[in-house]
C-alpha atoms as a PDB file:
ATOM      1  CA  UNK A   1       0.000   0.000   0.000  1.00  0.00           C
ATOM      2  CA  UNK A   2       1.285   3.526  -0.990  1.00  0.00           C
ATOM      3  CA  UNK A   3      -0.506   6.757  -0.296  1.00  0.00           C
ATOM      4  CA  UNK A   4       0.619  10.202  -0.629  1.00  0.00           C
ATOM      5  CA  UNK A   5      -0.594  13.457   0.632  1.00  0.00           C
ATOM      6  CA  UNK A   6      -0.157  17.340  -0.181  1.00  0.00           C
ATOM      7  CA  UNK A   7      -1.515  20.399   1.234  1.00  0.00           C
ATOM      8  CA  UNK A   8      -0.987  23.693  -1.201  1.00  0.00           C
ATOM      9  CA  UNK A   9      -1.890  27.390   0.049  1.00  0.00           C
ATOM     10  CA  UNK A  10       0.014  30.959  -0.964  1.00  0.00           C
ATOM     11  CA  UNK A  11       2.519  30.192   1.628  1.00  0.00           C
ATOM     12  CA  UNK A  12       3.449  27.489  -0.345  1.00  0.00           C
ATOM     13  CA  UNK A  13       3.183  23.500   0.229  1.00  0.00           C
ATOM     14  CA  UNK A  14       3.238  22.423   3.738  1.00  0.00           C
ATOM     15  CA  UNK A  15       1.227  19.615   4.432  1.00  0.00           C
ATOM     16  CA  UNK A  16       3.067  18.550   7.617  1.00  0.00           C
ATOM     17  CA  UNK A  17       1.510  21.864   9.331  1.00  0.00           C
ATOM     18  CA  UNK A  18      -1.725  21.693   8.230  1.00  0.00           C
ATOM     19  CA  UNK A  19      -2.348  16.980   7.309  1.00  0.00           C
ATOM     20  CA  UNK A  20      -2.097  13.862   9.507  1.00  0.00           C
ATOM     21  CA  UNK A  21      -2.067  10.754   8.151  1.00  0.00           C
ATOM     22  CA  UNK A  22      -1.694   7.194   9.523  1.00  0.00           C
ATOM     23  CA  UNK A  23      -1.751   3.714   7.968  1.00  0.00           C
ATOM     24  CA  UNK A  24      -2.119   0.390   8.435  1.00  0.00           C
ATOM     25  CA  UNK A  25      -4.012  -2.950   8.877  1.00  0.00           C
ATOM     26  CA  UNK A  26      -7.587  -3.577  10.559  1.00  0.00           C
ATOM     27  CA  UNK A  27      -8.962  -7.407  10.119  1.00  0.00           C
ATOM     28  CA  UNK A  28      -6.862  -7.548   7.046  1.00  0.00           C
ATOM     29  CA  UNK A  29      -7.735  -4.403   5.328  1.00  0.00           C
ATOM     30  CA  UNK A  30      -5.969  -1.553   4.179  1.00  0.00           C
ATOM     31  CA  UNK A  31      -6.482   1.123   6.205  1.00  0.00           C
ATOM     32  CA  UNK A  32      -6.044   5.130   5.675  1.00  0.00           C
ATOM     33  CA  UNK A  33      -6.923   7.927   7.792  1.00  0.00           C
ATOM     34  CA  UNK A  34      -6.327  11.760   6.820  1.00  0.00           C
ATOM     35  CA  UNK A  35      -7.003  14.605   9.152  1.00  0.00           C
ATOM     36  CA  UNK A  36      -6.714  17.849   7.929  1.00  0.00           C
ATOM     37  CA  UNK A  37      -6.801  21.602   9.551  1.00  0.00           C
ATOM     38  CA  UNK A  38      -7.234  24.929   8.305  1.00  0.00           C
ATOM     39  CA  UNK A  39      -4.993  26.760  10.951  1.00  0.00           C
ATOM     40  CA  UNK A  40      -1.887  25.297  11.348  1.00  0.00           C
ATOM     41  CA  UNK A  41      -0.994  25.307  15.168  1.00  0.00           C
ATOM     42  CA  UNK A  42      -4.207  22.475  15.534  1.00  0.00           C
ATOM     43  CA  UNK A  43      -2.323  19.728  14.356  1.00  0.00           C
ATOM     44  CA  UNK A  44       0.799  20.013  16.308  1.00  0.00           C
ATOM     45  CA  UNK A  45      -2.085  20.182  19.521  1.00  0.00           C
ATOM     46  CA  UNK A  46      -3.871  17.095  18.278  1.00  0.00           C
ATOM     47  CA  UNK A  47      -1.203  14.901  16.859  1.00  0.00           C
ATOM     48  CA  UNK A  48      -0.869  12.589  20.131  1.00  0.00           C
ATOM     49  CA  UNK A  49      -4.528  12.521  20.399  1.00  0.00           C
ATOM     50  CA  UNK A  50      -5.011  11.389  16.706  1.00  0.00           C
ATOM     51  CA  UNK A  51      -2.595   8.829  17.156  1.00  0.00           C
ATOM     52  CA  UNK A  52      -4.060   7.486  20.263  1.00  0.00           C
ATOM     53  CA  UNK A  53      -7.646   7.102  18.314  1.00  0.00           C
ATOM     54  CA  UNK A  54      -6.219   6.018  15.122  1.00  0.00           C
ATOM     55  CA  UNK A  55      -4.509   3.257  17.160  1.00  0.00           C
ATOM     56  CA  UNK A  56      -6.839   2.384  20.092  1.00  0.00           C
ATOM     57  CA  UNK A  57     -10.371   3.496  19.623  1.00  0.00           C
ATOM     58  CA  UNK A  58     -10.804   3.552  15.910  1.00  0.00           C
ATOM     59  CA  UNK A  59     -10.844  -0.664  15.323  1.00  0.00           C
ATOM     60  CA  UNK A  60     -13.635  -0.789  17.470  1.00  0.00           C
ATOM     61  CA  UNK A  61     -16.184   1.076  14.998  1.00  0.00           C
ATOM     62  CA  UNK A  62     -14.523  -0.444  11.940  1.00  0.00           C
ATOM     63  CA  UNK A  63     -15.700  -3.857  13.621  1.00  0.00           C
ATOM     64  CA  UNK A  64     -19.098  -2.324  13.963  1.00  0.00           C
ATOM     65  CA  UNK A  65     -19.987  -1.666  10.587  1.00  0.00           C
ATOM     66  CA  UNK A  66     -20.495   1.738   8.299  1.00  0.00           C
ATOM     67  CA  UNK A  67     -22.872   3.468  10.379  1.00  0.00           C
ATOM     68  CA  UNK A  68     -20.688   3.519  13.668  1.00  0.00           C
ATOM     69  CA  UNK A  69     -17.628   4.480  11.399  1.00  0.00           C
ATOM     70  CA  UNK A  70     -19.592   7.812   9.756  1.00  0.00           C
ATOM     71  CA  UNK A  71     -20.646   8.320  13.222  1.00  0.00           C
ATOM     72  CA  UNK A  72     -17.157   7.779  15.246  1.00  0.00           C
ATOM     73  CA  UNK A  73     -15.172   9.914  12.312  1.00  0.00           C
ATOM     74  CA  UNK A  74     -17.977  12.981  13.237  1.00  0.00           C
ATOM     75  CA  UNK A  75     -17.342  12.663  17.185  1.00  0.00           C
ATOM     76  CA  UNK A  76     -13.588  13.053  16.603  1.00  0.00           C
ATOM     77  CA  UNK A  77     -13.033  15.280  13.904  1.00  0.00           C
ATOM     78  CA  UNK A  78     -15.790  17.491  15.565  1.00  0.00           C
ATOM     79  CA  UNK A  79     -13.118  17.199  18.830  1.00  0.00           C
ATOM     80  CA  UNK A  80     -10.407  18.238  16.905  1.00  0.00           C
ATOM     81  CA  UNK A  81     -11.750  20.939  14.684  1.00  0.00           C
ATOM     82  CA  UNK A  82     -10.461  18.995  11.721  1.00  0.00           C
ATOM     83  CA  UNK A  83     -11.610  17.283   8.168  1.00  0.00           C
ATOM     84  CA  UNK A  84     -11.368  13.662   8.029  1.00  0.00           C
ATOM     85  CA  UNK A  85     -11.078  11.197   5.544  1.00  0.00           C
ATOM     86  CA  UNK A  86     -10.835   7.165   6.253  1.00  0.00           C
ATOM     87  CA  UNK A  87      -9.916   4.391   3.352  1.00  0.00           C
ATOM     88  CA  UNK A  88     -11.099   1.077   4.367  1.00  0.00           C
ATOM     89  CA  UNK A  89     -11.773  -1.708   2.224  1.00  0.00           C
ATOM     90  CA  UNK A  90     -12.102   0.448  -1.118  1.00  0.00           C
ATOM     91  CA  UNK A  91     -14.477   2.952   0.617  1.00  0.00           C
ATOM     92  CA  UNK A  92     -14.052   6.715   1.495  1.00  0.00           C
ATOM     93  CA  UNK A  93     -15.578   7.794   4.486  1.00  0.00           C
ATOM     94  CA  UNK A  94     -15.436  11.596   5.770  1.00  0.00           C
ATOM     95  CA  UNK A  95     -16.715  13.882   8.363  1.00  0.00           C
ATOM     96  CA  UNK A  96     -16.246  17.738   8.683  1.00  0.00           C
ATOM     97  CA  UNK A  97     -16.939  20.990   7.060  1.00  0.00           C
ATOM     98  CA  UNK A  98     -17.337  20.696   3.359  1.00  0.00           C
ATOM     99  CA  UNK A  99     -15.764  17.872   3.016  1.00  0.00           C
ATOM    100  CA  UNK A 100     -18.588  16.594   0.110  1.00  0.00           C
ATOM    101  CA  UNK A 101     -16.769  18.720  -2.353  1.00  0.00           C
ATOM    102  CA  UNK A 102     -13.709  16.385  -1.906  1.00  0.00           C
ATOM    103  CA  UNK A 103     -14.250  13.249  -3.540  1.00  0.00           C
ATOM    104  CA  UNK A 104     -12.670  13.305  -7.037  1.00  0.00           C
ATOM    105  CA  UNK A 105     -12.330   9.752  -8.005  1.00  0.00           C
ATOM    106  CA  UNK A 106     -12.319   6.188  -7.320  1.00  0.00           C
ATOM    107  CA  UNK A 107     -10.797   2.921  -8.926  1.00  0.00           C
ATOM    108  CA  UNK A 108     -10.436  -0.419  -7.029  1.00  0.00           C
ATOM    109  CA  UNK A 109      -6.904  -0.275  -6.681  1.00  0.00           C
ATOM    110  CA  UNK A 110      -6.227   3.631  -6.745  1.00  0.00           C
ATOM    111  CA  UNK A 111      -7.954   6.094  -4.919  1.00  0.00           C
ATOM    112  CA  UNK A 112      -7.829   9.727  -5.270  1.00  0.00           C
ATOM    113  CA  UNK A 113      -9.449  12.511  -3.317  1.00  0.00           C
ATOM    114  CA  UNK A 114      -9.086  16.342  -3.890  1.00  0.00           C
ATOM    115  CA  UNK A 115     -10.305  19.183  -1.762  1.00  0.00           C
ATOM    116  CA  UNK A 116      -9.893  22.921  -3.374  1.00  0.00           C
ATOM    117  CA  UNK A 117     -11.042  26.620  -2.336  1.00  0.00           C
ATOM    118  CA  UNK A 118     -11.574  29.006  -4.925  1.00  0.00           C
ATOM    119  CA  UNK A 119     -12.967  30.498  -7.737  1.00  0.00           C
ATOM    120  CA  UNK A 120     -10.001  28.917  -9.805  1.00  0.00           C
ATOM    121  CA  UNK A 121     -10.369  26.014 -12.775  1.00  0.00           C
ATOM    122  CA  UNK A 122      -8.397  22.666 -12.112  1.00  0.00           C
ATOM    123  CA  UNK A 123      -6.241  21.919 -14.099  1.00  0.00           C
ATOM    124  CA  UNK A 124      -6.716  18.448 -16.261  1.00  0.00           C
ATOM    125  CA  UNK A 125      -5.695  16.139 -12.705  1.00  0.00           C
ATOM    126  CA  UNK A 126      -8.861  13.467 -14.131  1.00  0.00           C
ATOM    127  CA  UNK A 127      -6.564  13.567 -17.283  1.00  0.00           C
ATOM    128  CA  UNK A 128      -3.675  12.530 -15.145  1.00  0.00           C
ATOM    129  CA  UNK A 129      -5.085  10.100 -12.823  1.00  0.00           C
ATOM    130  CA  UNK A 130      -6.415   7.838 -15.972  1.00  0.00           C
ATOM    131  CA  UNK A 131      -2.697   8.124 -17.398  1.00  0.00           C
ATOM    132  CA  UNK A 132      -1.538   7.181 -14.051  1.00  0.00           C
ATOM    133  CA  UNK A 133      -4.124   4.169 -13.921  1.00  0.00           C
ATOM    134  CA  UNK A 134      -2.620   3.057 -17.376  1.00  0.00           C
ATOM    135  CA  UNK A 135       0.715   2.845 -16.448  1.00  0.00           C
ATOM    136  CA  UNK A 136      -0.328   0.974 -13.087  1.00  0.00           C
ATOM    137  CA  UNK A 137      -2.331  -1.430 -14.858  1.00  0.00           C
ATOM    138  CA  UNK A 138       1.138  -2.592 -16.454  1.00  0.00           C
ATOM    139  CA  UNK A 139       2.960  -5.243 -14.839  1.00  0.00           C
ATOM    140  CA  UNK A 140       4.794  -4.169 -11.569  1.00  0.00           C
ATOM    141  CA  UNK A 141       4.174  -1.076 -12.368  1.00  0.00           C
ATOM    142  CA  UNK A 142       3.616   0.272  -8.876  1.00  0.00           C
ATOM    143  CA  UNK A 143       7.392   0.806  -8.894  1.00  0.00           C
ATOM    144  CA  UNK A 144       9.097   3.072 -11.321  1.00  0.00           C
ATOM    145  CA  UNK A 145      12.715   2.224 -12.535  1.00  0.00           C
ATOM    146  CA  UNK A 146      14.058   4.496 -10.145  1.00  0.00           C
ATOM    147  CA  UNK A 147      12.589   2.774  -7.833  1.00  0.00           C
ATOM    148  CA  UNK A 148       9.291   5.527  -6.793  1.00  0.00           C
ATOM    149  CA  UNK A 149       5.974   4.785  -6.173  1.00  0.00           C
ATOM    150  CA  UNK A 150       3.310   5.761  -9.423  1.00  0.00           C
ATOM    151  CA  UNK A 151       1.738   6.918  -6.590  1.00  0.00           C
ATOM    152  CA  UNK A 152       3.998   9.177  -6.067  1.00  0.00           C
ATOM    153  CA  UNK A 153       4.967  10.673  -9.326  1.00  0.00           C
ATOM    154  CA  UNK A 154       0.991  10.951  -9.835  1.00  0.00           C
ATOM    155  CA  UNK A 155       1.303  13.470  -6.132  1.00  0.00           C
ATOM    156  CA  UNK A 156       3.933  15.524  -7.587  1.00  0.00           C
ATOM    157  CA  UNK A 157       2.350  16.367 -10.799  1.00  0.00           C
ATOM    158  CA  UNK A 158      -0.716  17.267  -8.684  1.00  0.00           C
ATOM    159  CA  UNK A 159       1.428  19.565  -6.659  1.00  0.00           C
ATOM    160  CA  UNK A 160       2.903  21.138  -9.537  1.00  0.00           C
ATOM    161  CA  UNK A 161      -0.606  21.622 -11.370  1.00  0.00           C
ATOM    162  CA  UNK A 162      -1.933  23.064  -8.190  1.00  0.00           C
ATOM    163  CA  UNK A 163       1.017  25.072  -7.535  1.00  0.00           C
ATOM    164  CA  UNK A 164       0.356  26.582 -10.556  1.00  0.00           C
ATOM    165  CA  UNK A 165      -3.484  27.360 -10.464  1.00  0.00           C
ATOM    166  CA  UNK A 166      -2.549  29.411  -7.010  1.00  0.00           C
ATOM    167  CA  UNK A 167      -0.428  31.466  -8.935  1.00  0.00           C
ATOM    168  CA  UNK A 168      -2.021  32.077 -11.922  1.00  0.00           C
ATOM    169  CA  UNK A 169      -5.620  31.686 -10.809  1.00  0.00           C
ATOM    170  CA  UNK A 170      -7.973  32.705  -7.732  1.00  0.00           C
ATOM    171  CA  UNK A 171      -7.399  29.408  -6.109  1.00  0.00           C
ATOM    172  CA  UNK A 172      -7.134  30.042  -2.111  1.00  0.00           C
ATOM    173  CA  UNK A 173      -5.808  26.618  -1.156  1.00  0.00           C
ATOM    174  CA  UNK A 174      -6.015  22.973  -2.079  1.00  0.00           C
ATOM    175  CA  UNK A 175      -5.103  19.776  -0.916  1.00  0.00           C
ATOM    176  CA  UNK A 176      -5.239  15.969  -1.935  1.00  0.00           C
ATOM    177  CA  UNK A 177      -4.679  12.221  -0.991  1.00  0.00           C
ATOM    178  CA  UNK A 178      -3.945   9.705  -2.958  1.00  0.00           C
ATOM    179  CA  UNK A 179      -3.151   6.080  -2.552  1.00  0.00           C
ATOM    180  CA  UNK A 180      -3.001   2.901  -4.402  1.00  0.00           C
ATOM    181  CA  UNK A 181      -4.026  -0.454  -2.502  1.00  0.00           C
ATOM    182  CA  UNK A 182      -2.078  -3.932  -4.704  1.00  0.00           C
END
């Protein structure tokens, strides 16, 4: 499993200020939780917290089934003034302001999800991410020569196109996950 994450503003691309993310396995399943904040000092404040959910409270609802997960993501990122955004088992849960604008799109094995504010046009990422699922549909081709994750290249051509929409365009901020499940 591979996932990648970016937040993009004016001040430039800092998504260790401003995302937390955390990985791993729950009754055999990929798992993938993003939380994301506005102001940048909440994360540093919430980071042990997040940690201690993601690690001790959040299998319980998993086991539980859909409902308690929607309603468990909502209790904490309500807590922590965050959005939040769970993979598990090819679906995308997430709780918090806005956060129905995020979804951008969804494959079995590669899962993308954007989040912009602004007045700006993005540029062609769907474009990308269908390239991207071409060249991961070829054998081992989760690994580039040099030895990167698609994944990855696919997250900095997202940065760069987003980079550039900020400049150019009336784009406030944006940010994205991506991952790719094999």
């Amino acid at each position: 499993m591979y996932h990648t994450e970016c937040y993009i503003d004016h001040e430039g691309v800092d998504s260790n200020q401003h995302m937390i993310s955390f990985a791993g396995k729950m009754e055999n399943r990929d798992i993938i939780v993003w939380a994301v904040w506005k102001n940048r000092e909440l994360p540093v404040k919430n980071r042990e917290r997040f940690q201690t959910w993601f690690s001790m409270e959040l299998g319980a609802a998993i086991t539980k089934g859909e409902t308690e997960v929607k309603k468990e993501l909502v209790r904490i990122c309500s807590g922590m003034q965050c959005r939040m955004y769970l993979y598990d088992g090819q679906k995308l849960y997430r709780a918090g302001d806005k956060v129905e604008e995020g979804e951008f799109c969804m494959d079995s094995s590669l899962g993308a999800s954007l989040h912009t504010e602004g007045t700006a046009a993005i540029p062609p990422l769907r474009e990308e991410l269908n390239r991207m699922k071409n060249e991961l549909a070829k054998e081992n081709a989760c690994v580039s020569e040099k030895g990167l994750s698609g994944i990855g290249a696919l997250g900095n051509i997202w940065q760069k196109n987003i980079m550039d929409c900020i400049v150019k365009d009336s784009l406030s901020y944006a940010y994205f996950m991506l991952w790719e499940v094999r």
